[in-house]
PDB file of N, CA and C in Angstrom:
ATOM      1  N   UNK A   1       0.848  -1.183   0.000  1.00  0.00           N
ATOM      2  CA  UNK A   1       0.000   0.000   0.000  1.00  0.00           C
ATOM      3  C   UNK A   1       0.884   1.233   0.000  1.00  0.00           C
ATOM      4  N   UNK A   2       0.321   2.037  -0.824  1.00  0.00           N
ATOM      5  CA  UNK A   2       0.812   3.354  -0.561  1.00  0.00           C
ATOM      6  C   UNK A   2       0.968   3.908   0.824  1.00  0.00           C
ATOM      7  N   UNK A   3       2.048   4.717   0.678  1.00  0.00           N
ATOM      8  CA  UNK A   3       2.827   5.538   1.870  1.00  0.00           C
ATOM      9  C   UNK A   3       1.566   6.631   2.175  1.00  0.00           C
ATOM     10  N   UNK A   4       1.720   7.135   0.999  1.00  0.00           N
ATOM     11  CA  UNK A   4       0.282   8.888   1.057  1.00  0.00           C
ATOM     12  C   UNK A   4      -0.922   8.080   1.559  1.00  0.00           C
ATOM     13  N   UNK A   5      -1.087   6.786   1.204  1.00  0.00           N
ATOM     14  CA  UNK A   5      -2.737   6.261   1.477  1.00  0.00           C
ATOM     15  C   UNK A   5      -2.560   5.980   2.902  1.00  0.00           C
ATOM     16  N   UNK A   6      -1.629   5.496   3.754  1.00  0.00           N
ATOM     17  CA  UNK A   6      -1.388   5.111   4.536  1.00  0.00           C
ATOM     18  C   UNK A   6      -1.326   6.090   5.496  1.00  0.00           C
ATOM     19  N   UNK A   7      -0.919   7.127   5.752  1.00  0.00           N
ATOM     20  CA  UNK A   7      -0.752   8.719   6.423  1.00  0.00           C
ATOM     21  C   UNK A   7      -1.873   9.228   6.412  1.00  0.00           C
ATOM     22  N   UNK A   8      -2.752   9.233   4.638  1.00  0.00           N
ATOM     23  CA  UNK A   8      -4.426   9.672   5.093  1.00  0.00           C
ATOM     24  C   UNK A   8      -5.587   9.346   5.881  1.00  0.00           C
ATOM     25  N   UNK A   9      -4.906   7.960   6.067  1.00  0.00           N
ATOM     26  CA  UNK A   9      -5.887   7.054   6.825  1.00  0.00           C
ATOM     27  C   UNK A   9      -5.360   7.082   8.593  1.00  0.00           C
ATOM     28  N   UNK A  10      -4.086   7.619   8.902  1.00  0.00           N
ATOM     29  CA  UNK A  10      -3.871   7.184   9.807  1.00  0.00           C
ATOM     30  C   UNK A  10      -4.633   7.731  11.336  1.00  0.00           C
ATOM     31  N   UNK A  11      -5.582   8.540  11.069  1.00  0.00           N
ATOM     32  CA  UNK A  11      -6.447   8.835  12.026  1.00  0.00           C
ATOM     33  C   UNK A  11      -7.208   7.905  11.808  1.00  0.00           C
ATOM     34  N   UNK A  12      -8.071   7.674  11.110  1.00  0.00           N
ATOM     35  CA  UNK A  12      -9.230   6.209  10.805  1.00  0.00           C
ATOM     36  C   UNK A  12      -8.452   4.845  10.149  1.00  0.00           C
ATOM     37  N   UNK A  13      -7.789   4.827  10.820  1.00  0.00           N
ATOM     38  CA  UNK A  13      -7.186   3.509  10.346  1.00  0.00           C
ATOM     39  C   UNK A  13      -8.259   2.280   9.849  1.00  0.00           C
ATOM     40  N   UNK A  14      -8.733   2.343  10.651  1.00  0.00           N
ATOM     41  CA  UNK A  14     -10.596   1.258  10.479  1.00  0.00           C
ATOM     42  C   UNK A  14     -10.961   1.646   9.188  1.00  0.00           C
ATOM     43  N   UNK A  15     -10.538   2.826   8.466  1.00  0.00           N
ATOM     44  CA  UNK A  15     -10.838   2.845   6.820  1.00  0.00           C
ATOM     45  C   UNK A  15     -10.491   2.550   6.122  1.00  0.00           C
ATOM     46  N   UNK A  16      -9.209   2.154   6.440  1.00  0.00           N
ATOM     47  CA  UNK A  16      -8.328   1.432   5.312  1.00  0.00           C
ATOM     48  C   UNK A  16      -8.528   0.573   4.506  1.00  0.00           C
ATOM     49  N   UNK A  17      -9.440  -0.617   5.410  1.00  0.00           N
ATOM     50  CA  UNK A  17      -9.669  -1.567   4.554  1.00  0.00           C
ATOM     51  C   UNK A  17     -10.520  -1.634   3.463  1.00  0.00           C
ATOM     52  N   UNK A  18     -11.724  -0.405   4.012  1.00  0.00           N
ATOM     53  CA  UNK A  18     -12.849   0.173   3.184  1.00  0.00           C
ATOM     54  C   UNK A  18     -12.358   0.707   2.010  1.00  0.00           C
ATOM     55  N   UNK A  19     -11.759   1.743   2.259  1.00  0.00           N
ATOM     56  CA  UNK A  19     -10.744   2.380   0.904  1.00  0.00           C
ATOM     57  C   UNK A  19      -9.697   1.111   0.363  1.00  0.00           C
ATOM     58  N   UNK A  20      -9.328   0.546   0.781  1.00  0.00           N
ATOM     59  CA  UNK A  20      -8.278  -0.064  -0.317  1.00  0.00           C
ATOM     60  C   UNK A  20      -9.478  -1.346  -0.878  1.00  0.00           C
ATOM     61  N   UNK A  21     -10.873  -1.705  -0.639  1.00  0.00           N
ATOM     62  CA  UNK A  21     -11.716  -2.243  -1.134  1.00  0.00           C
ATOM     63  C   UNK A  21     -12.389  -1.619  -2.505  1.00  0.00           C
ATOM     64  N   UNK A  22     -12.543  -0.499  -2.130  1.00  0.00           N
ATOM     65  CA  UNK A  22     -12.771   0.705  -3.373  1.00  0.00           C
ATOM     66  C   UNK A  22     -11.930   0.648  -4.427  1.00  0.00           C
ATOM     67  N   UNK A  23     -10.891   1.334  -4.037  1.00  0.00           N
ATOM     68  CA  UNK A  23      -9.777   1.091  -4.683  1.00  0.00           C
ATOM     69  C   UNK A  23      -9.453  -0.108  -5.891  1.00  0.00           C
ATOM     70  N   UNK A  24      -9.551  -1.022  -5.299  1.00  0.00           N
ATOM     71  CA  UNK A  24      -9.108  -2.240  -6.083  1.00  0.00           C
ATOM     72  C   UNK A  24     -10.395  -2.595  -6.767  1.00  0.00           C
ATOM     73  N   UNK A  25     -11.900  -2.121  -6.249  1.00  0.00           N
ATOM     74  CA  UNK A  25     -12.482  -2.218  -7.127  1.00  0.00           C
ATOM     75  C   UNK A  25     -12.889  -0.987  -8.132  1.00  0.00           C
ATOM     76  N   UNK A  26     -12.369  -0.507  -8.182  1.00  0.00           N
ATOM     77  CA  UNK A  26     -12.387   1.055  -9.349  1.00  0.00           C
ATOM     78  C   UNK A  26     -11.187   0.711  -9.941  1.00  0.00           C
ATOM     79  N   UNK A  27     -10.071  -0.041  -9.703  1.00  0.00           N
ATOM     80  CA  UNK A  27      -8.847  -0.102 -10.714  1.00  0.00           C
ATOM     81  C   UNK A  27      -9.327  -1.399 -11.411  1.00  0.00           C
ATOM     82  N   UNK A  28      -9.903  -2.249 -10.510  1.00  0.00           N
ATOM     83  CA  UNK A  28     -10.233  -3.727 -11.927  1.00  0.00           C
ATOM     84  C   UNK A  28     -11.180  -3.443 -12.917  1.00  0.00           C
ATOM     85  N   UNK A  29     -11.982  -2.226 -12.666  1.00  0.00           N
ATOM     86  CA  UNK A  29     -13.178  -1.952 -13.858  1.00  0.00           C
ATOM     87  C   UNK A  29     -12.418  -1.009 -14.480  1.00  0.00           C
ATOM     88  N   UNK A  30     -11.074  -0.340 -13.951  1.00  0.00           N
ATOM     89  CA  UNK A  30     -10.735   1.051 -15.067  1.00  0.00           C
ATOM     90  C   UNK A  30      -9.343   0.683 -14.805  1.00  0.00           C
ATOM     91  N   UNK A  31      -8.519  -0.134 -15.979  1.00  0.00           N
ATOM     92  CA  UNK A  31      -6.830  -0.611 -15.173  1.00  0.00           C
ATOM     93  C   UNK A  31      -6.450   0.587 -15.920  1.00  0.00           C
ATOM     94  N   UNK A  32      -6.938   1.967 -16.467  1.00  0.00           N
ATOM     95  CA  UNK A  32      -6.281   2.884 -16.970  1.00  0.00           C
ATOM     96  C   UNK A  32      -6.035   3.689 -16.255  1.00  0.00           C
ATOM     97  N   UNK A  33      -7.119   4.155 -14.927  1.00  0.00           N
ATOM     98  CA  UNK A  33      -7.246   5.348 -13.972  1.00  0.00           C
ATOM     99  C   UNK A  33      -5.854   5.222 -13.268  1.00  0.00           C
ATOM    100  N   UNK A  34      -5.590   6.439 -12.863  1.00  0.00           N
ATOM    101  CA  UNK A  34      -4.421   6.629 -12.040  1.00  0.00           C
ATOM    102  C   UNK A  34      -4.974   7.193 -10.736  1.00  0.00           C
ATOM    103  N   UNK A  35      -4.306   7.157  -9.399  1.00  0.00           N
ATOM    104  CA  UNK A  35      -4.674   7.569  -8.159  1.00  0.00           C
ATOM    105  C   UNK A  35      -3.510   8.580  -7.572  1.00  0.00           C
ATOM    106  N   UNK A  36      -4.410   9.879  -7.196  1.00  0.00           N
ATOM    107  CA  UNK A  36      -3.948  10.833  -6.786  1.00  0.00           C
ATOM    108  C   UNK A  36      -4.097  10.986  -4.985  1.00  0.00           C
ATOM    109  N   UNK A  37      -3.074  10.897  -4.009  1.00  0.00           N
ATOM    110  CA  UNK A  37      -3.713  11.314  -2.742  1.00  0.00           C
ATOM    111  C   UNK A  37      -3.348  12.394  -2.461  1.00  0.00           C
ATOM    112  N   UNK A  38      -3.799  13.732  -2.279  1.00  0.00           N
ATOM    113  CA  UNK A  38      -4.131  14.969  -1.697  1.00  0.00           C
ATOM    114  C   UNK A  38      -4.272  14.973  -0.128  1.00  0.00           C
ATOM    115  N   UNK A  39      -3.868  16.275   0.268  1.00  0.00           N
ATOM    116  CA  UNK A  39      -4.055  16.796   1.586  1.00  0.00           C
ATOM    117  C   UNK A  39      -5.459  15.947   1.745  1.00  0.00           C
ATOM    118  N   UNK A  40      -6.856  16.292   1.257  1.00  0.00           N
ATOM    119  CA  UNK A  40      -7.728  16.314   2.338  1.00  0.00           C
ATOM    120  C   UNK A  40      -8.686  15.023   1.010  1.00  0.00           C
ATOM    121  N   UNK A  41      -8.353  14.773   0.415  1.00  0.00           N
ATOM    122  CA  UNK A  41      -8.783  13.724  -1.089  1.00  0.00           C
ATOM    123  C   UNK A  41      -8.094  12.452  -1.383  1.00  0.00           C
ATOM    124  N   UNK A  42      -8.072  11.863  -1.887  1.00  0.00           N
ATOM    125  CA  UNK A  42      -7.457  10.669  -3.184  1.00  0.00           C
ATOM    126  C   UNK A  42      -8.631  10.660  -4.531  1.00  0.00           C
ATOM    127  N   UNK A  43      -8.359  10.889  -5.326  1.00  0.00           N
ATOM    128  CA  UNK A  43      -8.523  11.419  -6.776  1.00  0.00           C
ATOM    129  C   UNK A  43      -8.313   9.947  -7.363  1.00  0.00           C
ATOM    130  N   UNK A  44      -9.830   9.576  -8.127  1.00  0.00           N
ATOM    131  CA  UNK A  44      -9.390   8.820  -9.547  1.00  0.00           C
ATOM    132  C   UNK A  44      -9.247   9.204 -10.604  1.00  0.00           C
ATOM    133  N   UNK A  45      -8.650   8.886 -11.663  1.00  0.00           N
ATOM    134  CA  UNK A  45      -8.612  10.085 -13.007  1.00  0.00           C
ATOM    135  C   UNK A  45      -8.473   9.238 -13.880  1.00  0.00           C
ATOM    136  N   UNK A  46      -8.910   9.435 -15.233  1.00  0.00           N
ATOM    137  CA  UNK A  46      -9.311   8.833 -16.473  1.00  0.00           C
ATOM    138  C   UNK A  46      -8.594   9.931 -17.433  1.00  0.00           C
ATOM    139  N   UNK A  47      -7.660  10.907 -17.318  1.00  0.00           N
ATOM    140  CA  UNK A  47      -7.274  12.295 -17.996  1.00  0.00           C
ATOM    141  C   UNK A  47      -8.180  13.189 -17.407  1.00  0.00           C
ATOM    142  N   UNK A  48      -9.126  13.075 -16.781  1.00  0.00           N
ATOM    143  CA  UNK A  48     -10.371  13.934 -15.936  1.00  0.00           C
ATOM    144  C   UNK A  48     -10.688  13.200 -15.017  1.00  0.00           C
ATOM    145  N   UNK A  49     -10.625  13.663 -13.534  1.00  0.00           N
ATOM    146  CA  UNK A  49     -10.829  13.176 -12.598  1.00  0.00           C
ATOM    147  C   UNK A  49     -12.776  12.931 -12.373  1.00  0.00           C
ATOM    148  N   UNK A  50     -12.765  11.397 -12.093  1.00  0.00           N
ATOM    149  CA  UNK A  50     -13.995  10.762 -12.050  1.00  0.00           C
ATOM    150  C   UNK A  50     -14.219  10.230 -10.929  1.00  0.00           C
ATOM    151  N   UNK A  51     -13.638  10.307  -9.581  1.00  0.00           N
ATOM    152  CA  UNK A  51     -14.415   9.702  -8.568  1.00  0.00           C
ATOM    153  C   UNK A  51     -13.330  10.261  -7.307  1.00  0.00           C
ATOM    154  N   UNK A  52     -13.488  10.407  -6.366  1.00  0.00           N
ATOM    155  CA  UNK A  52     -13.025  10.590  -5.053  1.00  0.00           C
ATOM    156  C   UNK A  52     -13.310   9.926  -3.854  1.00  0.00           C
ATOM    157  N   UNK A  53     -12.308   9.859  -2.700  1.00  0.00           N
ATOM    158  CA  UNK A  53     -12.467   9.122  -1.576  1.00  0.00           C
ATOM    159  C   UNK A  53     -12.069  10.431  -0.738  1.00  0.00           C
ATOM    160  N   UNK A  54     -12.900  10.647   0.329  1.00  0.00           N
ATOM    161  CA  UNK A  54     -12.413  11.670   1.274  1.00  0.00           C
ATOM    162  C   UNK A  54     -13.049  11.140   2.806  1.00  0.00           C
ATOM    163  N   UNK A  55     -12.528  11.958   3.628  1.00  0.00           N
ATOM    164  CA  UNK A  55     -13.296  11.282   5.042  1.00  0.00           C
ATOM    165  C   UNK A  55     -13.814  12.089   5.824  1.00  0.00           C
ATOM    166  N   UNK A  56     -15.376  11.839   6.562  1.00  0.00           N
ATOM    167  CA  UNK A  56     -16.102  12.554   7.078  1.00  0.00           C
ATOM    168  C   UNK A  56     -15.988  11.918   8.170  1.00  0.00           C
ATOM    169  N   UNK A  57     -15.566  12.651   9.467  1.00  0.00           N
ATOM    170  CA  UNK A  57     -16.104  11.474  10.859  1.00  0.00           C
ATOM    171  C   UNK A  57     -15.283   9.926  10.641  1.00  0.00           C
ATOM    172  N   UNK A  58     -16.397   8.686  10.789  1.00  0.00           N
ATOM    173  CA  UNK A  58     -16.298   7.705  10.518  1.00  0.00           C
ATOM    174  C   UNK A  58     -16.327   7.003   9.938  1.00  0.00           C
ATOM    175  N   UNK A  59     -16.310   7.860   8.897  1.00  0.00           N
ATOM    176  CA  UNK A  59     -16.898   7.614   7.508  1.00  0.00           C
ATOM    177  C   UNK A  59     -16.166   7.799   6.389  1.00  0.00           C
ATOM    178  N   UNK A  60     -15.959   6.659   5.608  1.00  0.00           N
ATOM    179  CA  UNK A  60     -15.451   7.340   4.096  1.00  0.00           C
ATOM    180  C   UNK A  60     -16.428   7.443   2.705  1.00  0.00           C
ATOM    181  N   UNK A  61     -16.206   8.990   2.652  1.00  0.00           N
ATOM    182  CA  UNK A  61     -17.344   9.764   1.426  1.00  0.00           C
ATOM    183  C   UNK A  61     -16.765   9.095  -0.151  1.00  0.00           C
ATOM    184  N   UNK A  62     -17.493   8.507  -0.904  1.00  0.00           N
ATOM    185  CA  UNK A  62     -17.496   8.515  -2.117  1.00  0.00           C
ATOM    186  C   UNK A  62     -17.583   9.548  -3.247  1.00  0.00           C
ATOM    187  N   UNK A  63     -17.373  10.420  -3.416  1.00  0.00           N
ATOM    188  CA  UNK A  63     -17.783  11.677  -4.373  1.00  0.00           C
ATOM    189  C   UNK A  63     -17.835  11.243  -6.100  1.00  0.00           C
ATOM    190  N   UNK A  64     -18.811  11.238  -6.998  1.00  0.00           N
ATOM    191  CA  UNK A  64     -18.618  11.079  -8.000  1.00  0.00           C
ATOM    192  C   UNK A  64     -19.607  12.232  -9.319  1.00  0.00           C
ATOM    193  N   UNK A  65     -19.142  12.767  -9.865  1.00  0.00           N
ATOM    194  CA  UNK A  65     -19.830  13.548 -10.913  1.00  0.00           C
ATOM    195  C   UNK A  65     -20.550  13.399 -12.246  1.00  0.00           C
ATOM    196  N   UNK A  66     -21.651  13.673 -12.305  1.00  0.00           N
ATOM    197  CA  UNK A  66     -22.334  13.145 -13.927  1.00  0.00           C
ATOM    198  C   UNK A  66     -23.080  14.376 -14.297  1.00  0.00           C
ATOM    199  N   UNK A  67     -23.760  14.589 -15.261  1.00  0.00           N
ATOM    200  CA  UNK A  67     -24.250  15.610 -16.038  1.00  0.00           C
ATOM    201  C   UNK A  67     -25.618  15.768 -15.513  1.00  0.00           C
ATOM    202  N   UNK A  68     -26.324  14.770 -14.474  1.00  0.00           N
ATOM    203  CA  UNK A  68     -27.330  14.916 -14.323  1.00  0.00           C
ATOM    204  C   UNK A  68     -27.890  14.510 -12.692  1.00  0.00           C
ATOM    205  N   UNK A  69     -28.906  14.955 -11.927  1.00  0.00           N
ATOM    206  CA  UNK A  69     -28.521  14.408 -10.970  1.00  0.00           C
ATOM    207  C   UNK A  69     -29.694  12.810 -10.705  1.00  0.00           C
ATOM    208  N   UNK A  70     -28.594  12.164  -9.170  1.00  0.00           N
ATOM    209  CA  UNK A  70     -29.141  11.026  -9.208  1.00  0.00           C
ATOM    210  C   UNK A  70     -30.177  11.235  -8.001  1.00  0.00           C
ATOM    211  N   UNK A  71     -30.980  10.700  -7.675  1.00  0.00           N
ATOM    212  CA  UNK A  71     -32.082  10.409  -6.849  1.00  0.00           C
ATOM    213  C   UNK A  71     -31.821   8.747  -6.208  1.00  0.00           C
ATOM    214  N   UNK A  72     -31.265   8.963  -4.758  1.00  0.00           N
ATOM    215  CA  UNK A  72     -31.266   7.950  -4.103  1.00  0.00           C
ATOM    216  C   UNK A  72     -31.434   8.299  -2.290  1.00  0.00           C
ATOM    217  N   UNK A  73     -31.397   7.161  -1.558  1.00  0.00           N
ATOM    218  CA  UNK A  73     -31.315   7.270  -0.512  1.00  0.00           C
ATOM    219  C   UNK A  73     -29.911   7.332   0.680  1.00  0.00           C
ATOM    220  N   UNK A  74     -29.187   6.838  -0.626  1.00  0.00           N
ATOM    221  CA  UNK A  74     -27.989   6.618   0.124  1.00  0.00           C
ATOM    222  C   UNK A  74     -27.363   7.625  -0.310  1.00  0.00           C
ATOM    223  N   UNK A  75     -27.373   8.754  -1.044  1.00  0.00           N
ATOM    224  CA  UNK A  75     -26.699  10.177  -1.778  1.00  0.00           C
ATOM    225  C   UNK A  75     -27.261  11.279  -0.738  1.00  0.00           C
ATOM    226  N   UNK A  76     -25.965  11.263  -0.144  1.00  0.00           N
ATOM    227  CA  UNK A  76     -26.204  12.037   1.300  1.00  0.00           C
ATOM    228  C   UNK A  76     -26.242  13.590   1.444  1.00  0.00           C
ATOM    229  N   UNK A  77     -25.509  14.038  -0.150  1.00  0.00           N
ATOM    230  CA  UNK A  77     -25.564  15.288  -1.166  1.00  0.00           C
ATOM    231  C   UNK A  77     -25.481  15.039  -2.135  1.00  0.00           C
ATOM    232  N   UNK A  78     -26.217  16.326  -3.028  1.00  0.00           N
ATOM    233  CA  UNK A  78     -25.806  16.067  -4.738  1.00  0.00           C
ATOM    234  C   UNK A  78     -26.256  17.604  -4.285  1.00  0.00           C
ATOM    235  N   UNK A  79     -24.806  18.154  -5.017  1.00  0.00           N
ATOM    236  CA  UNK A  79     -25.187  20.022  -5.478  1.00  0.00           C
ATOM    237  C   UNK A  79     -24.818  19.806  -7.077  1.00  0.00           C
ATOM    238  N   UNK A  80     -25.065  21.102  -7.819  1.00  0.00           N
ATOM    239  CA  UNK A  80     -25.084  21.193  -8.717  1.00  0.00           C
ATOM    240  C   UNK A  80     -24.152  22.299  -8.586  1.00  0.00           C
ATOM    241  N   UNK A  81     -23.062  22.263  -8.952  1.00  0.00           N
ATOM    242  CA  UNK A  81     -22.019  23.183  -8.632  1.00  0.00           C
ATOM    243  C   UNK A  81     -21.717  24.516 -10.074  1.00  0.00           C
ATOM    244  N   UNK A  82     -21.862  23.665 -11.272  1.00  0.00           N
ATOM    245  CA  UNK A  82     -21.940  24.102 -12.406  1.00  0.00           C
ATOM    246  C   UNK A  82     -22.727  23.779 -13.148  1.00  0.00           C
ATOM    247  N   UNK A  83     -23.737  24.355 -14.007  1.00  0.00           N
ATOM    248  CA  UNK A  83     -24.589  23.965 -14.967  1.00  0.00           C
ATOM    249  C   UNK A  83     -24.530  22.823 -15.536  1.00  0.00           C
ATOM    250  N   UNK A  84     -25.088  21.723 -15.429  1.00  0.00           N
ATOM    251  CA  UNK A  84     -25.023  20.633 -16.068  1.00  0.00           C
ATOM    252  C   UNK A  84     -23.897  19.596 -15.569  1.00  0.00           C
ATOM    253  N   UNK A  85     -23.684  19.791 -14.371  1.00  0.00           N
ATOM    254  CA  UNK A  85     -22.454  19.119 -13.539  1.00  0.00           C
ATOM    255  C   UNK A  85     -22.930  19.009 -12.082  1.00  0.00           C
ATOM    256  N   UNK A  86     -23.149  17.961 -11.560  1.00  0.00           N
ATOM    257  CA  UNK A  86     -23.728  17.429 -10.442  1.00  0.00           C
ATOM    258  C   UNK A  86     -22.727  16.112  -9.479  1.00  0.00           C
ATOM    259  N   UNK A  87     -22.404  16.689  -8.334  1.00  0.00           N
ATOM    260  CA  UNK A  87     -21.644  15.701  -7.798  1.00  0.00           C
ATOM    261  C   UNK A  87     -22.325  15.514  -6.318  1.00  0.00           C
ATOM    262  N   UNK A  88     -21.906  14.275  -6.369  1.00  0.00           N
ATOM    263  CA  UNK A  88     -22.556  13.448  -5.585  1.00  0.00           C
ATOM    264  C   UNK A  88     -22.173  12.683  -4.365  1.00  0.00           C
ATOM    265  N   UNK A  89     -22.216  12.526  -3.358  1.00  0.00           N
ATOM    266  CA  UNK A  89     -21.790  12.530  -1.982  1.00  0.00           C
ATOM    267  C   UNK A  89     -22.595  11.308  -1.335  1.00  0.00           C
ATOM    268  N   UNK A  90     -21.627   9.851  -1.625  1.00  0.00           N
ATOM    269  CA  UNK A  90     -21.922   8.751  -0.921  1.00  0.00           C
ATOM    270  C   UNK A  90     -21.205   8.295   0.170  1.00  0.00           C
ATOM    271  N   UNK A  91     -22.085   8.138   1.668  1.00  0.00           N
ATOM    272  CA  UNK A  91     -21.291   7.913   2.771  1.00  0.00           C
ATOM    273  C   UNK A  91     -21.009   6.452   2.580  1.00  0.00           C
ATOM    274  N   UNK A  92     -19.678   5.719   3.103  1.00  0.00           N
ATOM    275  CA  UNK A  92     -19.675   4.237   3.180  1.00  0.00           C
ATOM    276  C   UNK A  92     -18.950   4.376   4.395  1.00  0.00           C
ATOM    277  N   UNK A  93     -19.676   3.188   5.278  1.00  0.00           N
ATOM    278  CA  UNK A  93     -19.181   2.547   6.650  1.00  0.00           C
ATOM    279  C   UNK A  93     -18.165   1.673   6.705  1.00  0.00           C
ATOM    280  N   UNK A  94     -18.885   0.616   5.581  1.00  0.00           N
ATOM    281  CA  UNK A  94     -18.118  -0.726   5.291  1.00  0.00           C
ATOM    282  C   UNK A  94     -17.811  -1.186   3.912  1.00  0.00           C
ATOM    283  N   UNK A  95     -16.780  -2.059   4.027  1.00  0.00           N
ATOM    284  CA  UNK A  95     -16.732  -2.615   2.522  1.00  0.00           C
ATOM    285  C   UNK A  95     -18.126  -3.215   1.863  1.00  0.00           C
ATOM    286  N   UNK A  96     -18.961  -3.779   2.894  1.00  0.00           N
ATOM    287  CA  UNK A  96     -20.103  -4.045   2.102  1.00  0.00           C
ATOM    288  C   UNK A  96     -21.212  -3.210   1.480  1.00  0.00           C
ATOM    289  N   UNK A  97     -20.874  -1.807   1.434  1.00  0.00           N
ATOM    290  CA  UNK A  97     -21.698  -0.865   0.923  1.00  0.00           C
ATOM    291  C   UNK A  97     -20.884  -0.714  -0.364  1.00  0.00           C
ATOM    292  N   UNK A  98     -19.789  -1.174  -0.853  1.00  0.00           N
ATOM    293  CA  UNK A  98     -19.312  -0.786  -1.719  1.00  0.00           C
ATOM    294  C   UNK A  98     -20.056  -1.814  -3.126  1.00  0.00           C
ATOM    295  N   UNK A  99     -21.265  -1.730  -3.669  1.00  0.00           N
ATOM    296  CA  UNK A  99     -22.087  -2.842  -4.364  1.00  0.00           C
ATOM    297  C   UNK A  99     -21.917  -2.361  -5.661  1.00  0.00           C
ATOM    298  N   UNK A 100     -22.910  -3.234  -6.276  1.00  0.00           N
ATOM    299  CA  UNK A 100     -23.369  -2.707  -8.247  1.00  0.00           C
ATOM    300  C   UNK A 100     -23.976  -1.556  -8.173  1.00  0.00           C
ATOM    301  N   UNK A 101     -24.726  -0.835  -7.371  1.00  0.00           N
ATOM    302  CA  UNK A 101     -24.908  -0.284  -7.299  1.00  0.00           C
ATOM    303  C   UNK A 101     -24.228   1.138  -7.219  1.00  0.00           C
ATOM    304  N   UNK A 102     -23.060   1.415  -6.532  1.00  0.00           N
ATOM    305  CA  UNK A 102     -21.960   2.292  -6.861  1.00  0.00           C
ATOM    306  C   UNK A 102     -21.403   2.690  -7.251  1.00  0.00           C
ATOM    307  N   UNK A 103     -20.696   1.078  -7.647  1.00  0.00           N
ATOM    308  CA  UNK A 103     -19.561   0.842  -9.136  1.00  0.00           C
ATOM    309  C   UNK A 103     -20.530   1.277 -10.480  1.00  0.00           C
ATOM    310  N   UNK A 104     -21.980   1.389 -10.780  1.00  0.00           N
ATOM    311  CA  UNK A 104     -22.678   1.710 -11.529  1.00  0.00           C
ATOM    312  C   UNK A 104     -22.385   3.050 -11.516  1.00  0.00           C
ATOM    313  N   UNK A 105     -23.072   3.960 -11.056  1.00  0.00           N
ATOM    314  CA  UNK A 105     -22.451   5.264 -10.724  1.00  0.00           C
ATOM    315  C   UNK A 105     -21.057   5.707 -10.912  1.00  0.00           C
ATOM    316  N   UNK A 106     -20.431   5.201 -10.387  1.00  0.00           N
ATOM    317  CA  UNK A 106     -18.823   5.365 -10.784  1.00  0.00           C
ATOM    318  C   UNK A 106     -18.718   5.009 -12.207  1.00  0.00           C
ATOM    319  N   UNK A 107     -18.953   4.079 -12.538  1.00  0.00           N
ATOM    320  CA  UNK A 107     -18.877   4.056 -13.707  1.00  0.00           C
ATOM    321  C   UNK A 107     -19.853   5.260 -15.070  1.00  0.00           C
ATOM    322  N   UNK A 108     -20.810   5.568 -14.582  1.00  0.00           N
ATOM    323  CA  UNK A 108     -20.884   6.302 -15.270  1.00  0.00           C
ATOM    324  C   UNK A 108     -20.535   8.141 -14.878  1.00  0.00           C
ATOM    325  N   UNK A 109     -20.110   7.870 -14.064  1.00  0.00           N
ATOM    326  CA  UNK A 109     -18.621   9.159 -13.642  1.00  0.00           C
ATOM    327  C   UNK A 109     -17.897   9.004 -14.971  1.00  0.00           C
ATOM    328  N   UNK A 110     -17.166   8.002 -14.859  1.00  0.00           N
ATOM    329  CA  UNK A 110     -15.802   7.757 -15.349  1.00  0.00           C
ATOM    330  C   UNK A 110     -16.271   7.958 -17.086  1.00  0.00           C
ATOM    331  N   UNK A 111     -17.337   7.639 -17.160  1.00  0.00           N
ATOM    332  CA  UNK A 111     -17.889   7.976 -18.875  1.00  0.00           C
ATOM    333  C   UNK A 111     -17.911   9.359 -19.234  1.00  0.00           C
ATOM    334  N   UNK A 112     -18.676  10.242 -18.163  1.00  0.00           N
ATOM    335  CA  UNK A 112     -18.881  11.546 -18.171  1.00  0.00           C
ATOM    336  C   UNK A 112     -17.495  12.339 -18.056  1.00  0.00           C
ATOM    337  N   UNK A 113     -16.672  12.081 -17.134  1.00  0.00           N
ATOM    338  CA  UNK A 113     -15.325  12.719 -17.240  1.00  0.00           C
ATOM    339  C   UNK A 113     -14.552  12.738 -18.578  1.00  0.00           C
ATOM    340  N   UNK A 114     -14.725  11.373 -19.293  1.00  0.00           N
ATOM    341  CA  UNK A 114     -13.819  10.841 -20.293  1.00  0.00           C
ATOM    342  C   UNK A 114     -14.670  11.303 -21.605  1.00  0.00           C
ATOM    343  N   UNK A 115     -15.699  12.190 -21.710  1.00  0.00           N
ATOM    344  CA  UNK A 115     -16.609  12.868 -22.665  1.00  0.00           C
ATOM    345  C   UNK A 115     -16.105  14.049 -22.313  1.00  0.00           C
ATOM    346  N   UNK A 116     -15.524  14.788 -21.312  1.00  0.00           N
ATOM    347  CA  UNK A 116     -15.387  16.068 -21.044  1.00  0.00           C
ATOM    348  C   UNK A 116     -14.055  16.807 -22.002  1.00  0.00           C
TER     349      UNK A 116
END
């Protein structure tokens, strides 16, 4: 594991496993994306960044952007920051929130970025 991933986590260590679950599943559906870790982020990128991991509390936030917004229960925000650009704010506890359901979404992040 990364050194930077390892330092971001080291207050929630208990996230680690969550994030490096993510992780490995956003690199087996995209072996092109590259991973960025930032002060207060880790960045996926396709040449345009398509998905984020950041941490709230106890929690690690999913962030992902599409042209339109989504309607769910588990989308804890969606602003519309720029016209026709909507990002989206999924809390995860555990690796088992990380479903088809997500990776769906992410995936169509990663479409919308790679159209931009």
């Amino acid at each position: 594991m990364n050194a930077d991933v390892m330092l971001f986590f080291s207050r929630v260590p208990q996230l680690l496993p969550v994030y490096e679950a993510l992780e490995e599943g956003i690199l087996s559906r995209f072996p092109d994306a590259t991973v960025t870790v930032q002060k207060s982020q880790i960045a996926f990128d396709n040449g345009r960044r398509f998905a984020f991991a950041s941490l709230r509390g106890k929690r690690l936030v999913v962030t992902f952007g599409l042209g339109h917004r989504v309607e769910s229960p588990r989308i804890a925000q969606a602003v519309e920051p720029y016209p026709g650009r909507w990002t989206h704010h999924v809390p995860v506890a555990s690796a088992d929130e990380l479903d088809t359901e997500l990776y769906q979404w992410i995936m169509l992040a990663y479409d919308f970025a790679a159209r931009k």
